[in-house]
Protein backbone atom coordinates (compact mmCIF):
# COMPACT_ATOMS: atom_id res chain seq x y z
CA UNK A 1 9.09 -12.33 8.96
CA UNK A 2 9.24 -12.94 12.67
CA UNK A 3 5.89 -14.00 14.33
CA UNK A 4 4.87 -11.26 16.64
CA UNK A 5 1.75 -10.82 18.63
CA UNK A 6 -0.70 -8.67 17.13
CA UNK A 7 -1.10 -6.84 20.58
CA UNK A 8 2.54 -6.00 21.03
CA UNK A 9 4.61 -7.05 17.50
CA UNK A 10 8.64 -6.93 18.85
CA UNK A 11 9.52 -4.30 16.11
CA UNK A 12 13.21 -5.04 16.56
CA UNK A 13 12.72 -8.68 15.97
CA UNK A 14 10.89 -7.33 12.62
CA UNK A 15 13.29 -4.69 11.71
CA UNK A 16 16.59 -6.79 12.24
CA UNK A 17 15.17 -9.63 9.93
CA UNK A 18 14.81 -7.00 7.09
CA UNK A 19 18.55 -5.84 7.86
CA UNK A 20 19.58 -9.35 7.82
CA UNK A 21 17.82 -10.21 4.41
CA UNK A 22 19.60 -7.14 3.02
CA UNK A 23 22.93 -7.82 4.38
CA UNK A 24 22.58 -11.40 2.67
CA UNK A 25 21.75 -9.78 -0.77
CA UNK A 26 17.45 -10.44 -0.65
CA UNK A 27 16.95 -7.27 -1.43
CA UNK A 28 13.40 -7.78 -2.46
CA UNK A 29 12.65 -9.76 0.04
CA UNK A 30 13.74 -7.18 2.43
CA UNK A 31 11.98 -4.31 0.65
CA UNK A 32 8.61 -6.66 1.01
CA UNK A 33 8.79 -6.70 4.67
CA UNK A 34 10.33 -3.10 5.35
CA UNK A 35 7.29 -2.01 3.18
CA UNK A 36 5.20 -4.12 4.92
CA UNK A 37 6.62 -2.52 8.36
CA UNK A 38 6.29 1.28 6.93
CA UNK A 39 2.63 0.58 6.05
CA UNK A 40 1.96 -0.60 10.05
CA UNK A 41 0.24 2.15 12.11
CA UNK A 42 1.48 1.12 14.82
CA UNK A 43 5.38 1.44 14.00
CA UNK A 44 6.89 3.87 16.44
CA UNK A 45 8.78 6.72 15.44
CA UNK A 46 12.38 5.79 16.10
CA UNK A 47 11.63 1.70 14.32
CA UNK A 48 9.58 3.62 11.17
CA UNK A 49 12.83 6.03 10.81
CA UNK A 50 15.18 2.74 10.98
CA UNK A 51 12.95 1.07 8.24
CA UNK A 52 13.21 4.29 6.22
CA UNK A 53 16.80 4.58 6.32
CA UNK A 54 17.12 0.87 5.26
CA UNK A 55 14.89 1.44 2.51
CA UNK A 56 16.70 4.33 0.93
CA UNK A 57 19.84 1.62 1.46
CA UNK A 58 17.74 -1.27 -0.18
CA UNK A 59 17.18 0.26 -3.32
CA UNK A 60 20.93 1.23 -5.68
CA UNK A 61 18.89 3.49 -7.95
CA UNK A 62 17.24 6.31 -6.55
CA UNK A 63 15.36 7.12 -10.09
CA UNK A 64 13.67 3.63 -9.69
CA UNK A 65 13.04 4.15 -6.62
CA UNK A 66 10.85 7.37 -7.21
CA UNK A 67 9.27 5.45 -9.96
CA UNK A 68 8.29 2.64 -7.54
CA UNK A 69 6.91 5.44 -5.13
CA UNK A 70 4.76 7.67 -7.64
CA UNK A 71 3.21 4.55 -8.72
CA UNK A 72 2.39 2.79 -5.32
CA UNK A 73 1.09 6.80 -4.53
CA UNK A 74 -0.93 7.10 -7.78
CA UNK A 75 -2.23 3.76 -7.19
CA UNK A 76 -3.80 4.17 -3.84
C-alpha cells in the first residue's frame, strides 16, 4: 500500500493501488487493502463508495462473499 501521512492519507493513491492489484489478478491482495481502506474512519464518502464498488468486483461469488461478511460481522 502507498505510504500516506497519517494526517492527510492521499486516498486516491490508496484506492488506485487496490484497482491496480485487481486488474493484475491479486485479488486477495487487493481485498486486504480495500478492507483495510473500508475499515478507515476517515475515508470520505465518494473514496469509501469507490472501495465498495471494487469490492463487490473483487470477489466472483457473491455467496462467499456473504459468508466472508456474516463471519467478519459475527466476529466483531
Amino acid at each position: 500500500m502507498a505510504s500516506s501521512s497519517s494526517s492527510n492519507p492521499c486516498w486516491s493513491d490508496q484506492v488506485y493501488e487496490a484497482f491496480d492489484m485487481l486488474s493484475s489478478g491479486n485479488h486477495q491482495g487487493a481485498i486486504s487493502a480495500l478492507h483495510t481502506l473500508r475499515r478507515d474512519s476517515r475515508l470520505p464518502r465518494f473514496w469509501r463508495i469507490q472501495v465498495l464498488a471494487l469490492l463487490a468486483n473483487a470477489v466472483e461469488d457473491w455467496n462467499e462473499a456473504e459468508v466472508r461478511s456474516s463471519r467478519r460481522v459475527q466476529a466483531a
